[in-house]
C-alpha atoms as a PDB file:
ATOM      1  CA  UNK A   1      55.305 -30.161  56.863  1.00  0.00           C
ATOM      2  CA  UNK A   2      54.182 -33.299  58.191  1.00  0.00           C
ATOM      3  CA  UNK A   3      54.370 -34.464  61.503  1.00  0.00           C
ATOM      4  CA  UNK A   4      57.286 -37.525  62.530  1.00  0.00           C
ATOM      5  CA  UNK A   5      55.227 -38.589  65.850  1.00  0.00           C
ATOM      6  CA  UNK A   6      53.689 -41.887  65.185  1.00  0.00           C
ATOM      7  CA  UNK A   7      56.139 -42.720  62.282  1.00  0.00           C
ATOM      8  CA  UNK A   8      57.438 -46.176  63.361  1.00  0.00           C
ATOM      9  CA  UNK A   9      61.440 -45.440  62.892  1.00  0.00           C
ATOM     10  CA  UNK A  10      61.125 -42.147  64.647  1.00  0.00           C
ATOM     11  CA  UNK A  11      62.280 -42.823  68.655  1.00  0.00           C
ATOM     12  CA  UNK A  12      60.829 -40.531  70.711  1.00  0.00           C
ATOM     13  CA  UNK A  13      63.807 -38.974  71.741  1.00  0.00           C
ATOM     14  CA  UNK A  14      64.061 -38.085  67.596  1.00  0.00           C
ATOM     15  CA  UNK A  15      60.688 -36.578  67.993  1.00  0.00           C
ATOM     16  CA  UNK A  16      61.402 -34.439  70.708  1.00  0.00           C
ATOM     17  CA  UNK A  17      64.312 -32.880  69.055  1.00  0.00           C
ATOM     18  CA  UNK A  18      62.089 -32.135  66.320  1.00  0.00           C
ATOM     19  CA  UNK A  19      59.643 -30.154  68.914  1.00  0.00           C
ATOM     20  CA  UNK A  20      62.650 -28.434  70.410  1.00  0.00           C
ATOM     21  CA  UNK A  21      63.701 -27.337  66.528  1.00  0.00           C
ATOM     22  CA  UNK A  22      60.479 -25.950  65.791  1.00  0.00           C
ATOM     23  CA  UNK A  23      60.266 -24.035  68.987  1.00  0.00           C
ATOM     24  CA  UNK A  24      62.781 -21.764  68.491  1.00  0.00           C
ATOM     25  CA  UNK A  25      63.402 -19.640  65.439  1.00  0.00           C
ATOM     26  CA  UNK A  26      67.289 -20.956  65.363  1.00  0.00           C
ATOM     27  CA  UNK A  27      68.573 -22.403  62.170  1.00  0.00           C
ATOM     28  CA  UNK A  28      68.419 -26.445  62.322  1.00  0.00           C
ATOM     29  CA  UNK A  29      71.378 -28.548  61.955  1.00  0.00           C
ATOM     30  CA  UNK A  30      70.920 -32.303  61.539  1.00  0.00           C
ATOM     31  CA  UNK A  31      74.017 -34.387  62.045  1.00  0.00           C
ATOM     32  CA  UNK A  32      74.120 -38.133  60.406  1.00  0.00           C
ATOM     33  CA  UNK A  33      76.153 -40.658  61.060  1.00  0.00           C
ATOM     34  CA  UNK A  34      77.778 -43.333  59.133  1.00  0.00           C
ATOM     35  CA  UNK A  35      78.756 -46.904  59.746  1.00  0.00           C
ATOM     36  CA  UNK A  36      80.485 -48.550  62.486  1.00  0.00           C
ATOM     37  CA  UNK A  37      79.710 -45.147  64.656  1.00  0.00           C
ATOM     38  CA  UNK A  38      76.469 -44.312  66.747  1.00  0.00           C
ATOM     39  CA  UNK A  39      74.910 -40.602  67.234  1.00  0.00           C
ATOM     40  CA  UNK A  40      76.746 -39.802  70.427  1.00  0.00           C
ATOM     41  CA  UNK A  41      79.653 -39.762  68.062  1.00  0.00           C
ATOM     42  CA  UNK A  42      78.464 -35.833  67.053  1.00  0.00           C
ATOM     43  CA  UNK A  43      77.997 -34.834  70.994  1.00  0.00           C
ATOM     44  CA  UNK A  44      80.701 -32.513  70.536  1.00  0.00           C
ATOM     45  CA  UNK A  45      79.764 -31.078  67.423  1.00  0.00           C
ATOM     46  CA  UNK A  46      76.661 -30.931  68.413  1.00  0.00           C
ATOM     47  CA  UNK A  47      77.576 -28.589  71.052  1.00  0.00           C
ATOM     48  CA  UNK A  48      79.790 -26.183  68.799  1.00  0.00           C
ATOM     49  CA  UNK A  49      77.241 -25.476  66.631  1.00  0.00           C
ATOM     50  CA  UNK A  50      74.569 -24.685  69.145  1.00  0.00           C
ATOM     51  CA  UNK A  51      77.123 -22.477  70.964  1.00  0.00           C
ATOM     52  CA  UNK A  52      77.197 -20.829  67.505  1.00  0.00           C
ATOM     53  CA  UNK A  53      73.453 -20.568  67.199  1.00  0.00           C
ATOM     54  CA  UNK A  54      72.529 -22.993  65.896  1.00  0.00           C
ATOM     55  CA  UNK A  55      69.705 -26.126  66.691  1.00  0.00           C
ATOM     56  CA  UNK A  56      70.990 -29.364  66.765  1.00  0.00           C
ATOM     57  CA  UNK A  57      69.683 -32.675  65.928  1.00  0.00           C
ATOM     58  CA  UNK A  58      71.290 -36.009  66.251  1.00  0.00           C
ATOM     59  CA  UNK A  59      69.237 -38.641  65.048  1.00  0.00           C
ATOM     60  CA  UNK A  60      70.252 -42.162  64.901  1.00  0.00           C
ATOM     61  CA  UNK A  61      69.362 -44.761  62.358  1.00  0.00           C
ATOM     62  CA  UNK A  62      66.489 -46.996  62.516  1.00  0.00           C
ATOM     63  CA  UNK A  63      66.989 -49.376  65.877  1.00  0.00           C
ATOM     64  CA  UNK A  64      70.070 -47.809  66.815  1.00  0.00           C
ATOM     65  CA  UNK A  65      70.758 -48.307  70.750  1.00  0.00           C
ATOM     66  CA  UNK A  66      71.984 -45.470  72.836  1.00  0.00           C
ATOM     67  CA  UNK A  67      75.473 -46.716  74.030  1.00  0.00           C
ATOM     68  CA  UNK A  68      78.477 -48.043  72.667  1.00  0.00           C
ATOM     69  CA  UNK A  69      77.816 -51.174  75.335  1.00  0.00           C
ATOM     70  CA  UNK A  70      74.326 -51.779  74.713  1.00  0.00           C
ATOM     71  CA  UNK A  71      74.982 -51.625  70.689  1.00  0.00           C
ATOM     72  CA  UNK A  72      78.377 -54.034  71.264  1.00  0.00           C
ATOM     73  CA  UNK A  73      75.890 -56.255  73.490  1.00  0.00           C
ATOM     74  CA  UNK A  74      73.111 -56.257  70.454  1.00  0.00           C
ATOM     75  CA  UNK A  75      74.895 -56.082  67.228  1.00  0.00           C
ATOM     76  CA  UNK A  76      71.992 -58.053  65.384  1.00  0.00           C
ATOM     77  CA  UNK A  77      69.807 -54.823  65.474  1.00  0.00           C
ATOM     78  CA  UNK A  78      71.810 -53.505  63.435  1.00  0.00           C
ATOM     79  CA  UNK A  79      71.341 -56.001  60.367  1.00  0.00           C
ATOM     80  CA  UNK A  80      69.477 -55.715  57.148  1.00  0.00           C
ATOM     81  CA  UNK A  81      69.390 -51.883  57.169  1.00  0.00           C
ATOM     82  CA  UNK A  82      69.602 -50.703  53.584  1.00  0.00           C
ATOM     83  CA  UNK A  83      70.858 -47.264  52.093  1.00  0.00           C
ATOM     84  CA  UNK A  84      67.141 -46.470  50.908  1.00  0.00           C
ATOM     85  CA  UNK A  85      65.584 -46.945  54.134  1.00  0.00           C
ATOM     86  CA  UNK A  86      67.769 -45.483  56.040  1.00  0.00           C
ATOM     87  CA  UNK A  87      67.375 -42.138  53.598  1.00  0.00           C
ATOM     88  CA  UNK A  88      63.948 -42.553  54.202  1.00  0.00           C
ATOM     89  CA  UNK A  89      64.156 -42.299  58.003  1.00  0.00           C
ATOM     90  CA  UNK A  90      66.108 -39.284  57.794  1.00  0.00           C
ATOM     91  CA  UNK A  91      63.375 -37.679  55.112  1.00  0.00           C
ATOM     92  CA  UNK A  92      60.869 -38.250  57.748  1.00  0.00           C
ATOM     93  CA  UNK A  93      62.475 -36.565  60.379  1.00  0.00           C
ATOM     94  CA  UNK A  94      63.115 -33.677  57.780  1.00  0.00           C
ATOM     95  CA  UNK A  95      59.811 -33.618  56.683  1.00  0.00           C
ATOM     96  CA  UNK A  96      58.621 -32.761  60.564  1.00  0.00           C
ATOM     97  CA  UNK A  97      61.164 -29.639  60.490  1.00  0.00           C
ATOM     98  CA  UNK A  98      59.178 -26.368  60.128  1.00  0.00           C
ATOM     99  CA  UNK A  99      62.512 -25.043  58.572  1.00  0.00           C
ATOM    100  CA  UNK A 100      65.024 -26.754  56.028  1.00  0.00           C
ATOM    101  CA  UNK A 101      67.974 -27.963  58.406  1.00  0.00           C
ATOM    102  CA  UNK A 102      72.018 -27.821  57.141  1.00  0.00           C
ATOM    103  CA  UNK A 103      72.591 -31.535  56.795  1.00  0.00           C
ATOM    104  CA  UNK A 104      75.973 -32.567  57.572  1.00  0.00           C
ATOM    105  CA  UNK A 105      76.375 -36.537  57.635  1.00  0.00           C
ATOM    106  CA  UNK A 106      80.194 -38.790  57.069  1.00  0.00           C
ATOM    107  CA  UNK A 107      81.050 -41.362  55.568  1.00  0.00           C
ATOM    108  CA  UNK A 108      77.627 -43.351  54.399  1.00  0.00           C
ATOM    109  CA  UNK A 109      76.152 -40.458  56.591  1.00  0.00           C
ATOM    110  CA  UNK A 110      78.102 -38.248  54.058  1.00  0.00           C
ATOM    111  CA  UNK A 111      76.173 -40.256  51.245  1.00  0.00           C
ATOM    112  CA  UNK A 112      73.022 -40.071  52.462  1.00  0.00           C
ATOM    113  CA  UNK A 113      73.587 -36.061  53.417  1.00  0.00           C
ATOM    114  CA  UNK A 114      73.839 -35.640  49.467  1.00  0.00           C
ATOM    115  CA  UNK A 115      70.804 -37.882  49.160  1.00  0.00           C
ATOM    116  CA  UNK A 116      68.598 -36.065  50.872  1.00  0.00           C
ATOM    117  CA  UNK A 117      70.268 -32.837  49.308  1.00  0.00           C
ATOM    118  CA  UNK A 118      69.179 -34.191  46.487  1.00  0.00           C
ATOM    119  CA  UNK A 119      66.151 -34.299  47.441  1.00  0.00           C
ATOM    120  CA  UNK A 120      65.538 -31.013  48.271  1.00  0.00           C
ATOM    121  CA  UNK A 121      65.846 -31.431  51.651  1.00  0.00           C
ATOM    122  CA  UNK A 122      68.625 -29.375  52.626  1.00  0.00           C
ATOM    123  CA  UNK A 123      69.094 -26.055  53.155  1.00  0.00           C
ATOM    124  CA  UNK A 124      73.276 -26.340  53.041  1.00  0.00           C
ATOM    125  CA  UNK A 125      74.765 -29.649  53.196  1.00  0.00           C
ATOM    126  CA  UNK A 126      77.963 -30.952  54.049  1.00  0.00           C
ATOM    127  CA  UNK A 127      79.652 -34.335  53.127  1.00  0.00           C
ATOM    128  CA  UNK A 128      82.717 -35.577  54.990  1.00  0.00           C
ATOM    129  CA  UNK A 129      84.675 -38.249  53.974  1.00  0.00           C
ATOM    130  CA  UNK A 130      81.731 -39.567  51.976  1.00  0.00           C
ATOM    131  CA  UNK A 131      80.307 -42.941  50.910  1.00  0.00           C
ATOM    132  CA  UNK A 132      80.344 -43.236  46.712  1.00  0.00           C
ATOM    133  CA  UNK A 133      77.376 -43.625  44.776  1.00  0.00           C
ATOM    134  CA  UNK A 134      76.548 -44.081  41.135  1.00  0.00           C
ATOM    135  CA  UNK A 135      78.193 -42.574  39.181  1.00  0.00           C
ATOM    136  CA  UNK A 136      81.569 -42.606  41.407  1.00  0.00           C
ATOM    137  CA  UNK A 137      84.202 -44.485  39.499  1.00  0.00           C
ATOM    138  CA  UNK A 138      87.428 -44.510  41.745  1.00  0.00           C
ATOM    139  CA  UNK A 139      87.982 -48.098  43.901  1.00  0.00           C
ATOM    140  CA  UNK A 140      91.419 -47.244  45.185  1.00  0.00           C
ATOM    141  CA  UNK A 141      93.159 -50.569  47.255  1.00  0.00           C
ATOM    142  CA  UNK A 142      92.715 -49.168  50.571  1.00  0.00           C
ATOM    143  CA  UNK A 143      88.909 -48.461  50.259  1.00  0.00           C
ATOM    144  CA  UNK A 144      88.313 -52.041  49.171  1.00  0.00           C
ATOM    145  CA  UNK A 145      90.773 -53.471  51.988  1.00  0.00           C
ATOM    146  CA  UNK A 146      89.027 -51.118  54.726  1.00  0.00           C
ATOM    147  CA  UNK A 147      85.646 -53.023  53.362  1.00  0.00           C
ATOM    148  CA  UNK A 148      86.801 -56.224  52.977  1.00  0.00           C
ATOM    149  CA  UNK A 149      85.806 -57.448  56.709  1.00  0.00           C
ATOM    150  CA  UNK A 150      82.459 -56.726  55.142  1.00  0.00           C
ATOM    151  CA  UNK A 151      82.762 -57.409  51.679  1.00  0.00           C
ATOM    152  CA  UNK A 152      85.153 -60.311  51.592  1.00  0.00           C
ATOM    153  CA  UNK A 153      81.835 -62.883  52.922  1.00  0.00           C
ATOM    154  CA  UNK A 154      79.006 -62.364  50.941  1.00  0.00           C
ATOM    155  CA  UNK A 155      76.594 -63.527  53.951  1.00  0.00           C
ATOM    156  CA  UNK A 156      77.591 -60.180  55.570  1.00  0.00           C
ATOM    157  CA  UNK A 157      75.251 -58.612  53.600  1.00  0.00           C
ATOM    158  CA  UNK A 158      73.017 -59.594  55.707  1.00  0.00           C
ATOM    159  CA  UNK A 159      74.534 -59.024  58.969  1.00  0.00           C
ATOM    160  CA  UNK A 160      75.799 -56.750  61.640  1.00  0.00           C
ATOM    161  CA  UNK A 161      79.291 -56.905  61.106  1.00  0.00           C
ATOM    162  CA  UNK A 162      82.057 -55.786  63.773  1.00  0.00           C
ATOM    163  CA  UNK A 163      85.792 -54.685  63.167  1.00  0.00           C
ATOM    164  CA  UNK A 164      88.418 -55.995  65.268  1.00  0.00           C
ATOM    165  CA  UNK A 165      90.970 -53.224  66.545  1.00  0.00           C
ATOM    166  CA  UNK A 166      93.579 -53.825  63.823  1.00  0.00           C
ATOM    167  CA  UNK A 167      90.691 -53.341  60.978  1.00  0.00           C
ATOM    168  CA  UNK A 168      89.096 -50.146  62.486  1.00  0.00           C
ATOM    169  CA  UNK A 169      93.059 -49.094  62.937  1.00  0.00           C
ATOM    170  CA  UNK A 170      93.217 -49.382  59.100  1.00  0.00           C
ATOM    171  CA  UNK A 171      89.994 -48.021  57.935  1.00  0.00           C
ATOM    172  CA  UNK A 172      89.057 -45.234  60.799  1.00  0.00           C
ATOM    173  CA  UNK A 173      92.430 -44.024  63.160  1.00  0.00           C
ATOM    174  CA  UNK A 174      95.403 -44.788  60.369  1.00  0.00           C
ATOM    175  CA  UNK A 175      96.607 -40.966  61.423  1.00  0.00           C
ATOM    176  CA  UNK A 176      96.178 -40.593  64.851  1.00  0.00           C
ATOM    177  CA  UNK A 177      98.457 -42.738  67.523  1.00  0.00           C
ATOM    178  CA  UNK A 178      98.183 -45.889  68.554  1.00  0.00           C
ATOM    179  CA  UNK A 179      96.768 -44.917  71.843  1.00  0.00           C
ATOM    180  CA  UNK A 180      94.257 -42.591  70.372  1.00  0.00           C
ATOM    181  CA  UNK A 181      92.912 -45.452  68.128  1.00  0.00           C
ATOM    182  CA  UNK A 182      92.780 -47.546  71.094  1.00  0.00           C
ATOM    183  CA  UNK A 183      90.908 -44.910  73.070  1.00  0.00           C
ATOM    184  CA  UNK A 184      88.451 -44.091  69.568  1.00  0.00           C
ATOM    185  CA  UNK A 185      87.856 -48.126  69.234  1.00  0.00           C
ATOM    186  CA  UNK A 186      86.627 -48.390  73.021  1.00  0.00           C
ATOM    187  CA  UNK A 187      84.335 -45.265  72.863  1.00  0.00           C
ATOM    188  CA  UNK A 188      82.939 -45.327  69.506  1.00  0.00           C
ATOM    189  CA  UNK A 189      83.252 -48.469  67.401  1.00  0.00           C
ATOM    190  CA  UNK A 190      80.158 -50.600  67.159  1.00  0.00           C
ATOM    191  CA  UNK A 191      78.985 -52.892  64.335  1.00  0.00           C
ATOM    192  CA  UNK A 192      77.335 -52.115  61.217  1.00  0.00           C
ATOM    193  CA  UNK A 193      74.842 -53.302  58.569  1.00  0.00           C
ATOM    194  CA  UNK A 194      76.941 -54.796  55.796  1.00  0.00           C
ATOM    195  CA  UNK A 195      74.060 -53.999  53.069  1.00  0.00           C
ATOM    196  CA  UNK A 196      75.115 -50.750  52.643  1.00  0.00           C
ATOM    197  CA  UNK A 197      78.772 -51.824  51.105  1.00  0.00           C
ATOM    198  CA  UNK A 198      77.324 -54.043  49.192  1.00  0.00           C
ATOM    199  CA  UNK A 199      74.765 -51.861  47.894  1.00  0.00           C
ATOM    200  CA  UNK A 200      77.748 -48.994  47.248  1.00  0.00           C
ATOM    201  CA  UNK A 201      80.003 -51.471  46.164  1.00  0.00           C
ATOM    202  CA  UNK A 202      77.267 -52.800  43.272  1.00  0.00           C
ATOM    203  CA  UNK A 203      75.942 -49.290  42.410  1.00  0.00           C
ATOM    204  CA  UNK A 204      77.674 -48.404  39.173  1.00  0.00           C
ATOM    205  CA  UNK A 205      76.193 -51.935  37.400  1.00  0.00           C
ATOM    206  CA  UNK A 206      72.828 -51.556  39.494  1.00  0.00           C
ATOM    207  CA  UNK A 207      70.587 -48.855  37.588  1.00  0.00           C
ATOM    208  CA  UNK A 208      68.032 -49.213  40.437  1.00  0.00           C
ATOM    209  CA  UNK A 209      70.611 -48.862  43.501  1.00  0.00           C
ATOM    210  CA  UNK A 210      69.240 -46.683  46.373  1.00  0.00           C
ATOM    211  CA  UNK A 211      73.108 -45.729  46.594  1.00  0.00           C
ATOM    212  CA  UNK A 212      72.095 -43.108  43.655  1.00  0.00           C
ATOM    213  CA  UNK A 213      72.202 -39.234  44.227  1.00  0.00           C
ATOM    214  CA  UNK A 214      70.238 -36.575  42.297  1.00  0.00           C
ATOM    215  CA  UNK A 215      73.207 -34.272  41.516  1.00  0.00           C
ATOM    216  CA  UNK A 216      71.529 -32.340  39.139  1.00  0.00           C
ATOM    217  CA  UNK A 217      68.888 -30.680  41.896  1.00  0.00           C
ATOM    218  CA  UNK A 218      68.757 -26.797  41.560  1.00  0.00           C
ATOM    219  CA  UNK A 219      67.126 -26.758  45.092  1.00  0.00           C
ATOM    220  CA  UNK A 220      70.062 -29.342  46.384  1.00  0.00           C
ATOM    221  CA  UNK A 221      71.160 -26.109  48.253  1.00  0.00           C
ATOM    222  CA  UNK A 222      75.027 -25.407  48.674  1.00  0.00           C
ATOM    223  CA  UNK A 223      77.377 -28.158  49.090  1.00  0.00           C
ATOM    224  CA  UNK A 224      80.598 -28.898  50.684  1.00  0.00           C
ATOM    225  CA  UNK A 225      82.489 -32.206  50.637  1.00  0.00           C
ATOM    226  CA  UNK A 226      85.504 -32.531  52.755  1.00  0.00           C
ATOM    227  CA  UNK A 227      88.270 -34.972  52.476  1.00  0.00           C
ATOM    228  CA  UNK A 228      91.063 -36.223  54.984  1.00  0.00           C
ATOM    229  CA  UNK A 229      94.111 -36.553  53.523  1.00  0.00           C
ATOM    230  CA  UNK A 230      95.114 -39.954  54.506  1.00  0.00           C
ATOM    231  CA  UNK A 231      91.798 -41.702  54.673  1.00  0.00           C
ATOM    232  CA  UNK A 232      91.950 -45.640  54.064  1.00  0.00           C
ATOM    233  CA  UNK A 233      88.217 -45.769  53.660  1.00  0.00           C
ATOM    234  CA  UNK A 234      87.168 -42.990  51.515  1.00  0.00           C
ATOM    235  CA  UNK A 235      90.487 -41.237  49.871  1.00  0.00           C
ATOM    236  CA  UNK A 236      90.522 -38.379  47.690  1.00  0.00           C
ATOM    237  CA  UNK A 237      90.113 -39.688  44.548  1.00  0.00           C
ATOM    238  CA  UNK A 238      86.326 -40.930  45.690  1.00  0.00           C
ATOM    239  CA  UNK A 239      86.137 -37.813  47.698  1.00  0.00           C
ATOM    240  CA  UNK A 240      87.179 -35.974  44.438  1.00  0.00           C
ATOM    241  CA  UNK A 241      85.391 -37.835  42.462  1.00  0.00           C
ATOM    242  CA  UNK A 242      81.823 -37.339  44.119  1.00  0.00           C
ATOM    243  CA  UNK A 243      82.489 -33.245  43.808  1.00  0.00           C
ATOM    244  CA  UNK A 244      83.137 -33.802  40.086  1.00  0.00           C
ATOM    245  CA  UNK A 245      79.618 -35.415  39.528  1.00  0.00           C
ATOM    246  CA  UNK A 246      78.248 -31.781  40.590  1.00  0.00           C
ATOM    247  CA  UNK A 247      79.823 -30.297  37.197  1.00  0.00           C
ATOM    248  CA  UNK A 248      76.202 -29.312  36.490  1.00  0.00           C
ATOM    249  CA  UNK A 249      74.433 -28.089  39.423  1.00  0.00           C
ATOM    250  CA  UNK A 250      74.016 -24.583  39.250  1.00  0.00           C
ATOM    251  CA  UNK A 251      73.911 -24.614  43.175  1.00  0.00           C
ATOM    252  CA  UNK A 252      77.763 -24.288  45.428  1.00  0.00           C
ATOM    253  CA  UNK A 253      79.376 -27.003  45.200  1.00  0.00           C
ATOM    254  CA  UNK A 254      82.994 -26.605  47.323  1.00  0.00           C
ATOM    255  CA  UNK A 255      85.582 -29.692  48.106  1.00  0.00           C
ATOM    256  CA  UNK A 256      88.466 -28.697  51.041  1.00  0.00           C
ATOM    257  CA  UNK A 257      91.015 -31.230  51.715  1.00  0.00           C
ATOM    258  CA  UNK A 258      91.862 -31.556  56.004  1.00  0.00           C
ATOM    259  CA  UNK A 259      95.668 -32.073  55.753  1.00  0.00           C
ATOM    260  CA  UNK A 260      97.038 -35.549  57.735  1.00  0.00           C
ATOM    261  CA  UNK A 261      93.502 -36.690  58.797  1.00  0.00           C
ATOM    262  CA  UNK A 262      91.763 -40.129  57.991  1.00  0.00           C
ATOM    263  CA  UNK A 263      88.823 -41.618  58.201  1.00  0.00           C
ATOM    264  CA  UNK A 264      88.261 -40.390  62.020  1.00  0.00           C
ATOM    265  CA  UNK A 265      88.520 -36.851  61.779  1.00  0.00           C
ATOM    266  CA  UNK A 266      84.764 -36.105  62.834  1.00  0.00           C
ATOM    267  CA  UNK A 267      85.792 -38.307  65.910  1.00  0.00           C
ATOM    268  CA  UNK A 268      89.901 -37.921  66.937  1.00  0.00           C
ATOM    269  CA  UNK A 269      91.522 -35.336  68.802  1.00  0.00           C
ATOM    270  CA  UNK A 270      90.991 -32.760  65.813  1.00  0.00           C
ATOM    271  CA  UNK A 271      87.461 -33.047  65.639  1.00  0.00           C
ATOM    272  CA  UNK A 272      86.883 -29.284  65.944  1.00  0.00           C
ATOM    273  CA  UNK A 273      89.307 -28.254  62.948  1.00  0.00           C
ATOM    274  CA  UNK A 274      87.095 -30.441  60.781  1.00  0.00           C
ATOM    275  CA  UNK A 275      83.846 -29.432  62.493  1.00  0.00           C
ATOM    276  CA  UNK A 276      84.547 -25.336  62.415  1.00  0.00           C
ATOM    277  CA  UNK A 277      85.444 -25.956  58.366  1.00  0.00           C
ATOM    278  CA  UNK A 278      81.904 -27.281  58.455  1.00  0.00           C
ATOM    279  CA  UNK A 279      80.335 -24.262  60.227  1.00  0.00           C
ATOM    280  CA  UNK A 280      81.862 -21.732  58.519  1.00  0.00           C
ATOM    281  CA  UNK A 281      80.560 -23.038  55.237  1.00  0.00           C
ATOM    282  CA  UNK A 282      77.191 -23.419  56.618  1.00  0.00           C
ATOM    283  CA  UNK A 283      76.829 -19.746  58.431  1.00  0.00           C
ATOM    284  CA  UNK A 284      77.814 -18.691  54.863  1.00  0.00           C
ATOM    285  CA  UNK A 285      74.439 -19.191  53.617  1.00  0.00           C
ATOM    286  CA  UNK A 286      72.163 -19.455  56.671  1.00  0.00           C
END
């Protein structure tokens, strides 16, 4: 495979992770992230799964900062960043990999996980809480009032846009107490592109969207999707919906529903519930 030093989205911390993958003969594991989060937000699963045996990476997309702080203190890098090239940078860091990695990604991360699935990318892949795509039908009221500080200007498209508490409340920590959501807002929540909403939320009259998945991949590798219960942002029926669009993949194709979580769960006090769910299915087939 082809090297990702020198690539100009790859930060050299991205790079050295790669190095450090192909090093040892450990299965890979690359963790993506969705909006409104950055890629510290998988330090902890990052951790479980290397304590399991596995490699971790945690790349970040293009221009992301390192801290909450610095990110709340720059939102405007944020901007413009579109589904496609964000797949992209991800492909490019897969493409250094000696190895297929297991792809695990949420929300839009959870998109873009069955993206480069279907691909061929992946050796398993796991989508939590995932982003629609075409094809997805379902627009349930709480997924287009958790998008709405995005959706509801169309200049946001092109934008970094923030959430206040009371939004990120709605859309991320509905299911967790009020001072956890407090405590998730202050160390995770940073703003996002707003072209990827608009891209999802335009995908099913767009036959050229990037927000498009190859479902029908025999080399997509097994798949899980997993599904909070009580998420604002993506709920089951979209959740649901994106396993059903699988009907034809010869490949595993699994959904598991985490009782009482929302949006969150990667993140709130039962991140590890969700996160050895995610393992297990993954040491099934590596």
């Amino acid at each position: 495979m082809s090297d990702v030093i020198g690539s100009p989205t790859i930060t050299e911390h991205e790079a050295q992770q790669v190095e450090l993958a192909n090093a040892t003969s450990k299965p890979a594991v690359m963790f993506v992230h969705g909006l409104w989060l950055l890629p510290s937000s998988w330090d902890r699963w990052a951790r479980l799964f290397e304590e399991a045996g596995f490699t971790a990476l945690t790349p970040g997309w293009p221009d992301d900062p390192d801290t909450v702080d610095e990110a709340n203190a720059n939102p405007e890098v944020f901007a413009h960043k579109s589904v496609g090239q964000v797949a992209d940078h991800f492909d490019q860091i897969v493409s250094g990999l000696e190895q297929k990695p297991v792809i695990i990604g949420h929300s839009f991360g959870g998109l873009l996980a069955q993206i480069l699935a279907g691909r061929g990318l992946a050796r398993v892949s796991v989508a939590i809480d995932p982003a629609p795509f075409r094809g997805v039908l379902p627009l349930p009221f709480s997924s287009l009032k958790s998008a709405w500080p995005v959706l509801g200007n169309p200049a946001n498209r092109n934008r970094a846009v923030p959430l206040t508490y009371d939004q990120f409340r709605y859309g991320f920590a509905n299911a967790v107490s009020e001072t956890e959501a407090k405590e998730l807002y202050e160390n995770f929540a940073v703003p996002a592109s707003g072209k990827p909403l608009f891209q999802a939320a335009a995908a099913n009259v767009n036959p050229w969207t990037e927000a498009q998945v190859n479902t029908a991949n025999p080399d997509r590798g097994p798949l899980l999707i997993i599904s909070g219960e009580k998420d604002h942002t993506v709920p089951r029926a979209i959740a649901e919906a994106s396993y059903h669009q699988y009907k034809h993949n010869p490949g595993v194709t699994e959904f598991v529903e985490m009782p009482g979580r929302g949006h969150a769960l990667t993140i709130d006090s039962g991140w590890r519930e969700v996160a050895e769910t995610a393992l297990a299915f993954a040491k099934r087939f590596v």
